[in-house]
Protein backbone atom coordinates (compact mmCIF):
# COMPACT_ATOMS: atom_id res chain seq x y z
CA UNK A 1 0.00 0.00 0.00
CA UNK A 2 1.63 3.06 -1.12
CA UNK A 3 2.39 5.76 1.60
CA UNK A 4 0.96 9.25 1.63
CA UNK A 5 3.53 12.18 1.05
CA UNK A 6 3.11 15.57 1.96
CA UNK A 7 5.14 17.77 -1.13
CA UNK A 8 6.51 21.14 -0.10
CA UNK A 9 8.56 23.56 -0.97
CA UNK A 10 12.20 24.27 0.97
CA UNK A 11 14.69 26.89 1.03
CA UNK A 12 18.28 25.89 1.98
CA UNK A 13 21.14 27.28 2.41
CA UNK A 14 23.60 26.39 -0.38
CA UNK A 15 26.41 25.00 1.62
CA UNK A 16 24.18 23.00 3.63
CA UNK A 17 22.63 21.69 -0.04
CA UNK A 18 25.92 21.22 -0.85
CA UNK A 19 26.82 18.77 1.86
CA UNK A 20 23.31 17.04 1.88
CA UNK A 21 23.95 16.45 -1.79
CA UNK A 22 27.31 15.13 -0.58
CA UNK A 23 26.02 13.16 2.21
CA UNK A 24 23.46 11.90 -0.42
CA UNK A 25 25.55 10.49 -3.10
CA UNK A 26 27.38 8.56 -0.42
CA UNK A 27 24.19 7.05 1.18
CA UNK A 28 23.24 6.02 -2.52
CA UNK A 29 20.19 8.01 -2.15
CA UNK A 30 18.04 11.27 -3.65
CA UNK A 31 18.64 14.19 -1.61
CA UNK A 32 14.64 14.00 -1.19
CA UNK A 33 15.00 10.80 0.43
CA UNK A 34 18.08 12.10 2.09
CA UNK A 35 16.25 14.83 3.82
CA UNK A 36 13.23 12.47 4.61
CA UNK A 37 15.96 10.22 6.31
CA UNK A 38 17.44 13.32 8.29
CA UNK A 39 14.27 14.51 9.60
CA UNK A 40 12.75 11.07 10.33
CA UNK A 41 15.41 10.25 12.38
CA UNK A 42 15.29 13.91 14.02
CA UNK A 43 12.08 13.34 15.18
CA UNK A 44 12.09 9.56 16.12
CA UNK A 45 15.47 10.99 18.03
CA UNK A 46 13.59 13.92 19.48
CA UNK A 47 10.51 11.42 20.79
CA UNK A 48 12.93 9.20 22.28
CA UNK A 49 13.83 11.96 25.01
CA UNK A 50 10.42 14.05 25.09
CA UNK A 51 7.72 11.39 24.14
CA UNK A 52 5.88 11.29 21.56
CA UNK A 53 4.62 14.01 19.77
CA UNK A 54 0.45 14.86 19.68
CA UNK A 55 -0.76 15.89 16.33
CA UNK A 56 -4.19 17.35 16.32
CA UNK A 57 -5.76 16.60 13.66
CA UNK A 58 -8.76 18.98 14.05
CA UNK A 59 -6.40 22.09 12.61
């Protein structure tokens, strides 16, 4: 079952698009996915020491 994607815009900062590029190529990814794989793990990190995170859905 495919899996929903939210697709949005994002400004970076060119050396830091530079290096995720980098970081990228050598992870044998798409800096897309690379990002999605940065911010995942941000967030699984982040829930780890805070708990999880409450979305409400009624926004």
């Amino acid at each position: 079952m495919p899996v929903m994607k939210v697709q949005t815009g994002l400004r970076l900062n060119e050396s830091v698009y530079d290096k995720i590029r980098v970081l990228a190529s050598l992870d044998h990814r798409s800096i897309n996915n690379m990002i999605e794989h940065i911010l995942q793990s941000y967030v699984e990190e982040y829930e780890l020491e805070n708990g999880t995170i409450i979305i409400d859905t009624e926004e």
